[in-house]
C-alpha atoms as a PDB file:
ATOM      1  CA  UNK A   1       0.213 -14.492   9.350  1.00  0.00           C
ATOM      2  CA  UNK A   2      -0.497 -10.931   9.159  1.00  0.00           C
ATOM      3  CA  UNK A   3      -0.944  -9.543   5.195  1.00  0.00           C
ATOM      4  CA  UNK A   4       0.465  -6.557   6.021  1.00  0.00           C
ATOM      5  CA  UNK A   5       2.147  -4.848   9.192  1.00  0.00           C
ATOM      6  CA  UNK A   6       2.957  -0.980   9.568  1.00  0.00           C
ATOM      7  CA  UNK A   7       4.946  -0.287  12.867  1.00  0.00           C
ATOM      8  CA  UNK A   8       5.517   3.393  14.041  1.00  0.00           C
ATOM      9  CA  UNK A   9       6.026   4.239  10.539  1.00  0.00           C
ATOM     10  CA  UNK A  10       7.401   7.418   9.403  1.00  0.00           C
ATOM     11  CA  UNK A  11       7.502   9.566   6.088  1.00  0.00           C
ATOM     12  CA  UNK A  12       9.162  12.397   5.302  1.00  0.00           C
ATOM     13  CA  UNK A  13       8.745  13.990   1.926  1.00  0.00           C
ATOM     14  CA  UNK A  14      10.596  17.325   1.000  1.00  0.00           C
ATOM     15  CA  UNK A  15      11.450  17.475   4.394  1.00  0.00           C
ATOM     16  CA  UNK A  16       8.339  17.570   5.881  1.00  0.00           C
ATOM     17  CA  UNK A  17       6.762  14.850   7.989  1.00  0.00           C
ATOM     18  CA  UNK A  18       4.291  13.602   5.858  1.00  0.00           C
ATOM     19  CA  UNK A  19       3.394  10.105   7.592  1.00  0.00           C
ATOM     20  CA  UNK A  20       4.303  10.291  11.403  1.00  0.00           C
ATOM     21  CA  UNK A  21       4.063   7.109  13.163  1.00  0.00           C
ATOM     22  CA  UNK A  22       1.285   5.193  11.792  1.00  0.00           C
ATOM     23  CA  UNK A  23       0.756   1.511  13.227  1.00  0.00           C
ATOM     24  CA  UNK A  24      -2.120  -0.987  11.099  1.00  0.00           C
ATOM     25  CA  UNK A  25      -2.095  -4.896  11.042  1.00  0.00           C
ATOM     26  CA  UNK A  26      -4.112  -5.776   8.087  1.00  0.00           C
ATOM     27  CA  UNK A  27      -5.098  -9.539   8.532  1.00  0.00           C
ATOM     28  CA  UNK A  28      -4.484 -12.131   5.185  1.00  0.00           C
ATOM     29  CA  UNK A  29      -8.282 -11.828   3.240  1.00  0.00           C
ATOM     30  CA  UNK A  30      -9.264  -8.599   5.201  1.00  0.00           C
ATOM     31  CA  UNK A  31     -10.404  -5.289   3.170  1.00  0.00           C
ATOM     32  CA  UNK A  32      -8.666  -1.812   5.439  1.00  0.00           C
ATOM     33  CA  UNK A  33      -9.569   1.498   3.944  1.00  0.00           C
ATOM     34  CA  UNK A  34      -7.317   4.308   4.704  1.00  0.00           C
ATOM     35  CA  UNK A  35      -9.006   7.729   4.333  1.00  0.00           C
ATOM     36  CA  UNK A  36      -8.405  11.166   5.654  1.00  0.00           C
ATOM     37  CA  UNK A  37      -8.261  14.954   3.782  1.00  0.00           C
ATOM     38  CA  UNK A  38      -5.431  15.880   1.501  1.00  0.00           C
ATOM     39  CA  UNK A  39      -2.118  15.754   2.462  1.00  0.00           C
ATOM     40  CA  UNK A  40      -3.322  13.362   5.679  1.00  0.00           C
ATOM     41  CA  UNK A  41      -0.331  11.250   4.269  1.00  0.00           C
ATOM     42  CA  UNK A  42      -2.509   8.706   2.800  1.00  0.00           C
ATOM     43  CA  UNK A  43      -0.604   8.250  -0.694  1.00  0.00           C
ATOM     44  CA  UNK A  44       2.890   8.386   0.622  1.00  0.00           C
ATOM     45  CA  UNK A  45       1.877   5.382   3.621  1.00  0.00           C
ATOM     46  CA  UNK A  46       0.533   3.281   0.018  1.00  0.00           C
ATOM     47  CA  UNK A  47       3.567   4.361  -1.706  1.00  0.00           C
ATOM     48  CA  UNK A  48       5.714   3.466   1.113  1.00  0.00           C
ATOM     49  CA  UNK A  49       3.691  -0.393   1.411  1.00  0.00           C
ATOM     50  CA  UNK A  50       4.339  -1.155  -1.935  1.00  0.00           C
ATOM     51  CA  UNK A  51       8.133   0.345  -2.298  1.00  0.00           C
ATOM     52  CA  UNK A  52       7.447   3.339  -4.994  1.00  0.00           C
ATOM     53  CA  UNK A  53       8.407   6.478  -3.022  1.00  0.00           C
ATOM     54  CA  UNK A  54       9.087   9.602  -4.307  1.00  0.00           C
ATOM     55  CA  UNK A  55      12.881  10.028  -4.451  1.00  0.00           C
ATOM     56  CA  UNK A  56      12.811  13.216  -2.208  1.00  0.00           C
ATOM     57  CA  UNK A  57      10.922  10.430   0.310  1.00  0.00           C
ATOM     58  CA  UNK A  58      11.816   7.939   2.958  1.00  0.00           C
ATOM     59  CA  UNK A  59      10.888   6.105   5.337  1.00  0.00           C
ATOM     60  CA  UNK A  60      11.219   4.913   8.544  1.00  0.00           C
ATOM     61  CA  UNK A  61      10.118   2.219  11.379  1.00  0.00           C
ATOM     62  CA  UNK A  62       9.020  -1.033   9.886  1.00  0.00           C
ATOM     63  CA  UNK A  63       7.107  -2.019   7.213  1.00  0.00           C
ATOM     64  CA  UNK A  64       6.293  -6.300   6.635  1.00  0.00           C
ATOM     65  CA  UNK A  65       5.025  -7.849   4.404  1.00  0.00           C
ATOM     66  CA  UNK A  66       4.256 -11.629   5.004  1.00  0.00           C
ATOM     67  CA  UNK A  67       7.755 -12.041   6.547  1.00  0.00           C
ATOM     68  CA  UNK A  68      10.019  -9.580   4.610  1.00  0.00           C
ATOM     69  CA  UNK A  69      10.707  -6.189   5.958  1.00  0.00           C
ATOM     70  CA  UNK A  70      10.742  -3.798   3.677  1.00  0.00           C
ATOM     71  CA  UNK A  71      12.064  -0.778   5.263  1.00  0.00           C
ATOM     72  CA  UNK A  72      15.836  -0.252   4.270  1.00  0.00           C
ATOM     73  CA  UNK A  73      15.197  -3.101   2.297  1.00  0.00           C
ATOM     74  CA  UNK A  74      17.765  -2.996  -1.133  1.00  0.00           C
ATOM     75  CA  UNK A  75      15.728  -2.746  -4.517  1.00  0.00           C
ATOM     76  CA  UNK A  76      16.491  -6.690  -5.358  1.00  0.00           C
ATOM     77  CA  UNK A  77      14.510  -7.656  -2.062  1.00  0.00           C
ATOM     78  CA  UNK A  78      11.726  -4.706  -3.590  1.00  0.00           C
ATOM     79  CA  UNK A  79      11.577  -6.043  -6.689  1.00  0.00           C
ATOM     80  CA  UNK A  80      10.797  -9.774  -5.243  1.00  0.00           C
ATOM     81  CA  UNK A  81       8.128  -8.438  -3.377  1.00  0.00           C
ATOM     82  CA  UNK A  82       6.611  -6.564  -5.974  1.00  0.00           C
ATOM     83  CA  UNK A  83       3.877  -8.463  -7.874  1.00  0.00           C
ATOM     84  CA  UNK A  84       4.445 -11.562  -5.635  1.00  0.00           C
ATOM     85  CA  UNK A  85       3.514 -10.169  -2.386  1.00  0.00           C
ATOM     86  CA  UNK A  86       2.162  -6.554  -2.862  1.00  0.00           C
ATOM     87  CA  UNK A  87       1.060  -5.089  -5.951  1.00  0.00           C
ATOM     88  CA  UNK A  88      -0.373  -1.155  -6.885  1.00  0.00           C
ATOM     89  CA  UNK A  89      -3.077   0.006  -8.525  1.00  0.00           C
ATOM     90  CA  UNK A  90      -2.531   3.194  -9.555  1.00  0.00           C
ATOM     91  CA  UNK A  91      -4.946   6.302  -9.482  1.00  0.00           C
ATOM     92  CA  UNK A  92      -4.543   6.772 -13.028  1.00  0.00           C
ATOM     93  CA  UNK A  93      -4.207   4.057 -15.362  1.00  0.00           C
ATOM     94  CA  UNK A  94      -2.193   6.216 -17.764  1.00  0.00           C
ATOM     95  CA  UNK A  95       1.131   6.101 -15.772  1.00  0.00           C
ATOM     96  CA  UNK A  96       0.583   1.846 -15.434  1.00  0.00           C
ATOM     97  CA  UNK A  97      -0.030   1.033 -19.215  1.00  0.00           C
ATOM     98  CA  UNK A  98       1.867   1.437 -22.022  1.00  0.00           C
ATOM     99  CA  UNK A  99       0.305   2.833 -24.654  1.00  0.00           C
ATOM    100  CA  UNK A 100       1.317   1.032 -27.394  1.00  0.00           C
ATOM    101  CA  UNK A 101       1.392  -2.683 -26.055  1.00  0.00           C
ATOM    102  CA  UNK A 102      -1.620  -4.273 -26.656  1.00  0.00           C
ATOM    103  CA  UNK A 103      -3.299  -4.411 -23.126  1.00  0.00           C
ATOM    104  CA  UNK A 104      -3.688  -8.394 -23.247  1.00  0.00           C
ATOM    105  CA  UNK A 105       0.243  -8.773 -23.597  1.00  0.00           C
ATOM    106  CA  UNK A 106       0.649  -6.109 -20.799  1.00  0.00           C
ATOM    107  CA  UNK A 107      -1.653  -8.654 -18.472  1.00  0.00           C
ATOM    108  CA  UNK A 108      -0.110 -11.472 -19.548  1.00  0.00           C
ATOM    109  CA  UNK A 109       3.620 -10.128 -18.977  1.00  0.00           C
ATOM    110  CA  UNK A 110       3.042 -10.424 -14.791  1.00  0.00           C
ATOM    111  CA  UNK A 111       2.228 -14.254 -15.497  1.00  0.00           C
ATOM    112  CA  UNK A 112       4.812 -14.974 -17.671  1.00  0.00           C
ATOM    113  CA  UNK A 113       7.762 -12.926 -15.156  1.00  0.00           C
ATOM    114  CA  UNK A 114       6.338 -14.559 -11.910  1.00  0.00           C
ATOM    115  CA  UNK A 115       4.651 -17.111 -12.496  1.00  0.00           C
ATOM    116  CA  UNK A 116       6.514 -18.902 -15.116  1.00  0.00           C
ATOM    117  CA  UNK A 117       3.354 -19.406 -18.258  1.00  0.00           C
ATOM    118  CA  UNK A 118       3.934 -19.953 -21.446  1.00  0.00           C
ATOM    119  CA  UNK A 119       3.086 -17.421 -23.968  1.00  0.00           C
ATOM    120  CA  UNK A 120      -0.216 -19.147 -24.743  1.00  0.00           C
ATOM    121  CA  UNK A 121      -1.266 -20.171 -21.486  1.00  0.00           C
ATOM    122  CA  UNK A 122      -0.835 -16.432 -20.035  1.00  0.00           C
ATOM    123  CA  UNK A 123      -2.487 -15.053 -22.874  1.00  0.00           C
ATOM    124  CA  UNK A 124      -5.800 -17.547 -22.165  1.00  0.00           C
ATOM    125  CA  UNK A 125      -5.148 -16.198 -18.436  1.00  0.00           C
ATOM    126  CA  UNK A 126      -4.737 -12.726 -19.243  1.00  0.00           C
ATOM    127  CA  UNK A 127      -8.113 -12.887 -21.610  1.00  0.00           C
ATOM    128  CA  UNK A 128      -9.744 -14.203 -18.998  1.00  0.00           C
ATOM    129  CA  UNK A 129      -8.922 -11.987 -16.428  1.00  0.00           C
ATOM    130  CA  UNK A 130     -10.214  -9.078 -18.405  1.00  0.00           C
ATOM    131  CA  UNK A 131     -13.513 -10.811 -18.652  1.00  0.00           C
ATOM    132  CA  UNK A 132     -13.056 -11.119 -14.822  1.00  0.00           C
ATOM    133  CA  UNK A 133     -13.040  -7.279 -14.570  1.00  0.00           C
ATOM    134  CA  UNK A 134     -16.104  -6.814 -16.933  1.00  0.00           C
ATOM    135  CA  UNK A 135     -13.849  -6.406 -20.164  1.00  0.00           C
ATOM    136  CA  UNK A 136     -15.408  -7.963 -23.709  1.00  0.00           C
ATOM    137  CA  UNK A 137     -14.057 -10.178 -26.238  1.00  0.00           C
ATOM    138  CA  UNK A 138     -11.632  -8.806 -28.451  1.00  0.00           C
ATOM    139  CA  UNK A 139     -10.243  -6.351 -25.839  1.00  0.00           C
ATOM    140  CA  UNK A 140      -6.876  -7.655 -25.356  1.00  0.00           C
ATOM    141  CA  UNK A 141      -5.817  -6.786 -29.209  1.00  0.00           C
ATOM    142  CA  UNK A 142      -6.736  -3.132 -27.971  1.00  0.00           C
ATOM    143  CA  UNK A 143      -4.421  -0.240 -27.328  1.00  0.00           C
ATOM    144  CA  UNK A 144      -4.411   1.701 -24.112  1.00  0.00           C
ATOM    145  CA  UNK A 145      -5.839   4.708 -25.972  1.00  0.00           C
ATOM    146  CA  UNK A 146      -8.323   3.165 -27.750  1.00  0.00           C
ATOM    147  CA  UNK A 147      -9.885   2.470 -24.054  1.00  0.00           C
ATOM    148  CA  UNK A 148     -12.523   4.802 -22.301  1.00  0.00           C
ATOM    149  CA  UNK A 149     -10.760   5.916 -18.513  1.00  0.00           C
ATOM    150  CA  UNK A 150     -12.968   3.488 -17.025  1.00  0.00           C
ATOM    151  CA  UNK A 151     -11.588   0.268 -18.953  1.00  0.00           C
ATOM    152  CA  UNK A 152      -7.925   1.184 -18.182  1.00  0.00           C
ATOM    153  CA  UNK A 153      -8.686   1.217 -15.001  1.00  0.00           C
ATOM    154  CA  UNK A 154     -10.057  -1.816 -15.546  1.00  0.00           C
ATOM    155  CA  UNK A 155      -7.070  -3.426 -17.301  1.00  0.00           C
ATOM    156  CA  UNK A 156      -4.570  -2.023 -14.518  1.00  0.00           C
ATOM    157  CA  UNK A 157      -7.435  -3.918 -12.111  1.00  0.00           C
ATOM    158  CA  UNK A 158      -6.517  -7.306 -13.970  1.00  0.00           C
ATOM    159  CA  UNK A 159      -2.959  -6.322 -14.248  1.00  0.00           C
ATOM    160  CA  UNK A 160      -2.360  -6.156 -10.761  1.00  0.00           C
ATOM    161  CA  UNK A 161      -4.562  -9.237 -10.011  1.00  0.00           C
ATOM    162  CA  UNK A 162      -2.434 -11.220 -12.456  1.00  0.00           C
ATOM    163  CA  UNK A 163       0.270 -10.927 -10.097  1.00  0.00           C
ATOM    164  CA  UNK A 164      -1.430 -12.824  -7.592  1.00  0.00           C
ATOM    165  CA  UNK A 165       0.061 -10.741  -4.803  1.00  0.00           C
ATOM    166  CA  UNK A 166      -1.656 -11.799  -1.355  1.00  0.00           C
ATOM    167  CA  UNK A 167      -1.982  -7.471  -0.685  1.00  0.00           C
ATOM    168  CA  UNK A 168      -3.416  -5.180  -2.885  1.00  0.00           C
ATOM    169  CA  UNK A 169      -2.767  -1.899  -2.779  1.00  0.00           C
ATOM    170  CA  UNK A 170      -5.204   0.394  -4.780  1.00  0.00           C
ATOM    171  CA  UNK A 171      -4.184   4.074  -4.348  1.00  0.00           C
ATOM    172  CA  UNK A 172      -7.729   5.955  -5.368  1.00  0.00           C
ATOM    173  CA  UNK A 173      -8.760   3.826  -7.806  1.00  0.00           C
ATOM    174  CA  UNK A 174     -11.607   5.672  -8.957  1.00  0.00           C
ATOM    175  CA  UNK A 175     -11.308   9.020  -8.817  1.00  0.00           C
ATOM    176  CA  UNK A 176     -10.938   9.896 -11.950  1.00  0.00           C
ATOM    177  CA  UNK A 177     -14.248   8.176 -12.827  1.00  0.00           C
ATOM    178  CA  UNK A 178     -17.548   9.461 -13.406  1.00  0.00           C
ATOM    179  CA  UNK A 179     -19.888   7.623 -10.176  1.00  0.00           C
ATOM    180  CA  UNK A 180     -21.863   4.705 -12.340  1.00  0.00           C
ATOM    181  CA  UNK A 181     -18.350   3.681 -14.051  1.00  0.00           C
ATOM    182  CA  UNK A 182     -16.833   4.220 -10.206  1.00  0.00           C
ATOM    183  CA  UNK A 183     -19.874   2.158  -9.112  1.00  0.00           C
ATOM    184  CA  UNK A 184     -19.113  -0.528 -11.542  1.00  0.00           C
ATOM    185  CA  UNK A 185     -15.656  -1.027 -10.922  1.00  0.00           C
ATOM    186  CA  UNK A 186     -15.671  -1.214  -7.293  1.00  0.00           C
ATOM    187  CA  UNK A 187     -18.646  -3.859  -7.770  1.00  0.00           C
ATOM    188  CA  UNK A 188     -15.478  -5.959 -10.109  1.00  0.00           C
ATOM    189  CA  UNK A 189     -13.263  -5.273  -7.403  1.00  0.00           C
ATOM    190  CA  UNK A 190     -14.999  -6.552  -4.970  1.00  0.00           C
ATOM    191  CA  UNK A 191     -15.678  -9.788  -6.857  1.00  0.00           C
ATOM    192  CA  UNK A 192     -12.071 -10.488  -7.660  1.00  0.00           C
ATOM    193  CA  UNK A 193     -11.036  -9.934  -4.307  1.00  0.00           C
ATOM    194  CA  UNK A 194     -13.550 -12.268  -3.458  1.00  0.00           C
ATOM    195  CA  UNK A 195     -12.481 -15.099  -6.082  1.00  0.00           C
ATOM    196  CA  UNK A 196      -8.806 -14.544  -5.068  1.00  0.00           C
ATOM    197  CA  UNK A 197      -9.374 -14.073  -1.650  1.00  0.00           C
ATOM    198  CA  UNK A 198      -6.738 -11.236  -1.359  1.00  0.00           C
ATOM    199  CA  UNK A 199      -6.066  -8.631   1.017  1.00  0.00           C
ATOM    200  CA  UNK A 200      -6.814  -4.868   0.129  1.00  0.00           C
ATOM    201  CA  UNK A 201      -5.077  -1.348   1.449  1.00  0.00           C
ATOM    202  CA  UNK A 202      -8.043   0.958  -0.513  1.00  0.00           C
ATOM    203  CA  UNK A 203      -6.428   4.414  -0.337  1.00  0.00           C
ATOM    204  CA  UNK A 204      -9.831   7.146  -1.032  1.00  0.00           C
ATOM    205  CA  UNK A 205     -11.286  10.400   0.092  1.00  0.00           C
ATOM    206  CA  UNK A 206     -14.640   8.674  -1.266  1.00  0.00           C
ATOM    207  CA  UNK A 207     -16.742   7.253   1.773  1.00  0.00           C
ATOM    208  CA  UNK A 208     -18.782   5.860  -0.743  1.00  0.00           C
ATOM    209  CA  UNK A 209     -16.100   3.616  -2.337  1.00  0.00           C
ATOM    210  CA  UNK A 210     -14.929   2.731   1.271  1.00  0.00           C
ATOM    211  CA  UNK A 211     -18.360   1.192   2.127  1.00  0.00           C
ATOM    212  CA  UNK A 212     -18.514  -0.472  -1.207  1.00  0.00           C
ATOM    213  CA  UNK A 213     -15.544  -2.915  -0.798  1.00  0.00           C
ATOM    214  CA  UNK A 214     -14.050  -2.545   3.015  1.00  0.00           C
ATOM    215  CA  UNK A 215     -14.657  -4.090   6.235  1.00  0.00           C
ATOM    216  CA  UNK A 216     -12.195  -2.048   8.148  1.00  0.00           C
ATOM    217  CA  UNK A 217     -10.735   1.855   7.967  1.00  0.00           C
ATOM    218  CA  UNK A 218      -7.947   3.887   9.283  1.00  0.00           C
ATOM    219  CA  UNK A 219      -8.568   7.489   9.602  1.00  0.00           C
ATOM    220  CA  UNK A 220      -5.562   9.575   8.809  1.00  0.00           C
ATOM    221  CA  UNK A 221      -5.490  13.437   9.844  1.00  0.00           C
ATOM    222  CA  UNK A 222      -1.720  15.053   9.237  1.00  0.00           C
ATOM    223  CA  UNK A 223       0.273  11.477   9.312  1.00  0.00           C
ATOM    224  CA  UNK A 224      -1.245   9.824  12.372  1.00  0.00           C
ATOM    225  CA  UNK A 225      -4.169   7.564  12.355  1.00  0.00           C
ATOM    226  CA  UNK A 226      -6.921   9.329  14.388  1.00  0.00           C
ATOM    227  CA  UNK A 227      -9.279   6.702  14.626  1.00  0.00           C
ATOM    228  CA  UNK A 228     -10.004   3.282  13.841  1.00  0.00           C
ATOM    229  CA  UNK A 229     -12.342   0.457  13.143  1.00  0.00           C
ATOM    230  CA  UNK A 230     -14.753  -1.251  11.418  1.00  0.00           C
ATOM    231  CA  UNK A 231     -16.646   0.621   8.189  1.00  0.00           C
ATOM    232  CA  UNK A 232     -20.135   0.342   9.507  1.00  0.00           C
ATOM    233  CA  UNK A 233     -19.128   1.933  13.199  1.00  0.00           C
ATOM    234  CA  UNK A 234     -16.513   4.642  11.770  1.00  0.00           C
ATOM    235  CA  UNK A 235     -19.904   5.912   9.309  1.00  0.00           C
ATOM    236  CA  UNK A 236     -22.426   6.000  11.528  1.00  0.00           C
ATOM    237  CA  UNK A 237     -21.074   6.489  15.066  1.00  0.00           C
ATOM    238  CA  UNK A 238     -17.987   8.766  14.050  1.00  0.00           C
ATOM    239  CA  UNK A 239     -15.930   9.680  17.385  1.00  0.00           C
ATOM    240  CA  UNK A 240     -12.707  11.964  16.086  1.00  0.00           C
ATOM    241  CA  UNK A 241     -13.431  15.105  15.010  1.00  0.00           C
ATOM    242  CA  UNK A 242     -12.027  14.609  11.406  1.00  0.00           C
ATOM    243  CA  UNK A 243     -14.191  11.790  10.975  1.00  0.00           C
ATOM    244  CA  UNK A 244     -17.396  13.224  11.560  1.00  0.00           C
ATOM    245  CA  UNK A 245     -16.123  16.134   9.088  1.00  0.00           C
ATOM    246  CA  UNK A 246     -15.616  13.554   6.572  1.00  0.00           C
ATOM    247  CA  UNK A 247     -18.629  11.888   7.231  1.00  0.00           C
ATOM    248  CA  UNK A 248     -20.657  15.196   7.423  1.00  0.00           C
ATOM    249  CA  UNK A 249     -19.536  16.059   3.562  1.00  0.00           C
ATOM    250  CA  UNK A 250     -19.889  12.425   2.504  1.00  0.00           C
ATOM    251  CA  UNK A 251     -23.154  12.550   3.452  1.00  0.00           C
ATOM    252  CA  UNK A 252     -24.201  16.932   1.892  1.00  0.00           C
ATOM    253  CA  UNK A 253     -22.815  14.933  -1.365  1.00  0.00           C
ATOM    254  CA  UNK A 254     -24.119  11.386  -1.808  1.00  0.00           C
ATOM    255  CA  UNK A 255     -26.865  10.987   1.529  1.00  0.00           C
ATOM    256  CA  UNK A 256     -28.207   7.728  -0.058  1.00  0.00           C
ATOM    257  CA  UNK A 257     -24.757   5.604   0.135  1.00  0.00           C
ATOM    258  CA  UNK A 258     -23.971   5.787   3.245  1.00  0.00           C
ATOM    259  CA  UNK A 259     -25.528   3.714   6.434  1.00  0.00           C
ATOM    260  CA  UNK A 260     -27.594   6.175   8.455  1.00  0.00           C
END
């Protein structure tokens, strides 16, 4: 069974055609990077996977996840999904932590709601999750604010793998991060994908980030997928105009990361 299946699907936004028929099968345990300039339609297709449009959006043709179809789907199916299939991590960390919870309750609230722990036994989980993502002792008694950008990031990482969703979805997960905090979280990611053996959706602009964590990529230019395949080909034997663009100022920036 497929982790994730997009058919012919269709955003509009503010009346404008923001995602315009994009088809992607991403396989259970397989990394797909979506990438593409702004406004390719990129954030709306990740917003649209894991049910958090904008109100002024909608969408259309078919989105599944494992076997529920989430397209004109009511919010109670949604909110089943949510966590248990799919889960988001958000560009910024700010708008997925509250900032006066303590962060280890906030971690350990997704294993209490759907996966049925007691208090103490998600809050052993939830401290060790936080290790997971490269977090010391004593962090889950911290505040939100008390964090660096980099750690909340970190804490909505283990947030969202707390869920134990079988897709993640991480909409530009580091860019607001300086590179050798970016560089460090992607490395965590990339374990705990590994130890969970989850699917990932990486939504980025950074080519860099792609090659650190996915095997596969989806190029998006104005709401249709341009080109596709794997990470290695797509880098160094771009065929789509918009790729090699992409590829081109990837490689003026950061020549060194990228395969030759």
């Amino acid at each position: 069974m497929s982790a994730l299946e997009l058919r012919d699907l269709h955003v509009v936004a503010d009346g404008h055609h923001a995602v315009d028929g994009v088809d992607l099968v991403v396989g259970e345990g397989e990394r797909w990077g979506l990438i593409g300039a702004s406004g390719a339609g990129k954030s709306l297709t990740a917003g649209a996977v894991a049910g958090l449009l904008p109100a002024a959006a909608h969408a259309t043709g078919s989105i599944r996840v494992g076997d529920t179809e989430l397209v004109g789907a009511d919010e109670d199916v949604l909110r089943t999904v949510r966590g248990r299939a799919v889960t988001l991590v958000a560009q910024d960390s700010a708008t997925a932590l509250h900032p006066l919870v303590p962060v280890g309750r906030q971690v350990a609230a997704p294993l209490r709601r759907l996966h049925g722990l007691t208090r103490r036994a998600a809050t052993t989980r939830a401290e060790d999750l936080l290790a997971d993502v490269g977090l010391s002792d004593g962090t889950a008694r911290v505040r939100p604010p008390q964090l660096s950008g980099g750690q909340r990031q970190r804490v909505a990482l283990a947030a969202a793998l707390a869920c134990g969703a079988g897709l993640l979805v991480a909409d530009e997960p580091t860019a607001a991060l300086d590179p050798t905090v970016a560089r460090d979280l992607l490395a965590q990611l990339d374990r705990s994908l590994r130890q969970h053996e989850q699917a990932l959706l990486l939504v980025t602009h950074d080519l860099t980030a792609l090659n650190a964590v996915c095997d596969h990529v989806a190029v998006l230019d104005h709401g249709r997928v341009v080109e596709r395949g794997t990470v290695h080909d797509l880098l160094t034997d771009p065929q789509h105009e918009r790729t090699r663009a992409l590829v081109d100022a990837a490689r003026s920036l950061v020549p060194r990361t990228l395969p030759a």
